[in-house]
Protein backbone atom coordinates (compact mmCIF):
# COMPACT_ATOMS: atom_id res chain seq x y z
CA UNK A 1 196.83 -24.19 203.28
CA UNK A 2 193.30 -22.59 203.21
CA UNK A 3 191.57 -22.92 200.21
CA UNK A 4 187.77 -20.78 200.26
CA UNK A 5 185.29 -22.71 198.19
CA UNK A 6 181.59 -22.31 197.99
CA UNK A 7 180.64 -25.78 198.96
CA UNK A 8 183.94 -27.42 199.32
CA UNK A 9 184.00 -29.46 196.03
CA UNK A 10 185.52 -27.47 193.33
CA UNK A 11 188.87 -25.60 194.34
CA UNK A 12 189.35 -27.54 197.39
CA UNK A 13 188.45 -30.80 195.06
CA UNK A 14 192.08 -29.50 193.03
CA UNK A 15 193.49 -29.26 196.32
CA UNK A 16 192.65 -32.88 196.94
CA UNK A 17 193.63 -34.19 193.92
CA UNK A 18 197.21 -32.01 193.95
CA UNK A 19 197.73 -33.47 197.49
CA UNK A 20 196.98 -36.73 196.62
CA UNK A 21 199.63 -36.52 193.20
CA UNK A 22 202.09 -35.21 195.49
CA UNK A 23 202.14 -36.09 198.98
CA UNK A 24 200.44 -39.28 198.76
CA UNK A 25 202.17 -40.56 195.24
CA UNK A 26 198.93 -41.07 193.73
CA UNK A 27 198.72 -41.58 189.66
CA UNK A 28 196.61 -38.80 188.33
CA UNK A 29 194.18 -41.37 187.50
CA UNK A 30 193.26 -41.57 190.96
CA UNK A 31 193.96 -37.87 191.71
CA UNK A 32 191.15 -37.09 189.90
CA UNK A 33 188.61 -39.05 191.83
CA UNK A 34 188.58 -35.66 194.23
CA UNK A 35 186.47 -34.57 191.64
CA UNK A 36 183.67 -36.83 192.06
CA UNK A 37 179.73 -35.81 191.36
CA UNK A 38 179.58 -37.95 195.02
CA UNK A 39 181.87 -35.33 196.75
CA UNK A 40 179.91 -32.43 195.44
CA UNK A 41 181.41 -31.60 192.05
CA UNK A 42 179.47 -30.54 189.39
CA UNK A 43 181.44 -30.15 186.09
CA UNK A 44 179.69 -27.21 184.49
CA UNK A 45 179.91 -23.30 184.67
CA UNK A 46 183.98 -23.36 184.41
CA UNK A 47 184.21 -25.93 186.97
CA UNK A 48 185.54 -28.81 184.29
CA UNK A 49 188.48 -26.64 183.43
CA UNK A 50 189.23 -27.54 187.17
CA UNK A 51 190.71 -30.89 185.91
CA UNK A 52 193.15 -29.13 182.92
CA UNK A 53 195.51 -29.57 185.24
CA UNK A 54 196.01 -32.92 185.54
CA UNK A 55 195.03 -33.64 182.39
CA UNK A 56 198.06 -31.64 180.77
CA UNK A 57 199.96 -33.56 183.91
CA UNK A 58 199.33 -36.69 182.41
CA UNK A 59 199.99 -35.18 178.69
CA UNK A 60 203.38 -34.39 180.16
CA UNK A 61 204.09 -37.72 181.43
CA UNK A 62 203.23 -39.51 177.93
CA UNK A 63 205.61 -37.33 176.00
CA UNK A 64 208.10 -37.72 178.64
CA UNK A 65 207.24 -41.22 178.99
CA UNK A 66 207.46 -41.36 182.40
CA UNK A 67 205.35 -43.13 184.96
CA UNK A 68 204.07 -40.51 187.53
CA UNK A 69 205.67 -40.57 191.04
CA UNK A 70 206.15 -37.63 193.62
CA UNK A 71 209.36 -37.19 193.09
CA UNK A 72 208.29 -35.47 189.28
């Protein structure tokens, strides 16, 4: 997967965190620590809409009521 970012912290930050929620089993909690101010990301300009994603994710999982796992 090749993901072009400016400075590495934005897309490839959603990259991270979808990896890490799907590979690696993580809870989207946790997930979302790729987008960290100490990895680069700034959430302004559009960039915050960058975690809609797994904040509908974990929406999803309430209604469903289902813990998070990779498998989902």
């Amino acid at each position: 997967l090749l993901i072009h970012c400016k400075s590495g912290s934005d897309r490839t930050g959603l990259a991270a965190a979808l990896y890490e929620l799907a590979a690696a089993g993580r809870p989207p909690q946790q997930a979302e620590g790729a987008f960290s101010i100490w990895r680069g990301h700034i959430p302004l300009f559009g960039t915050q809409r960058l975690h809609e994603p797994l904040d509908e994710y974990r929406a999803w999982l309430r209604r469903q009521r289902l813990p998070h796992s990779a498998a989902v």
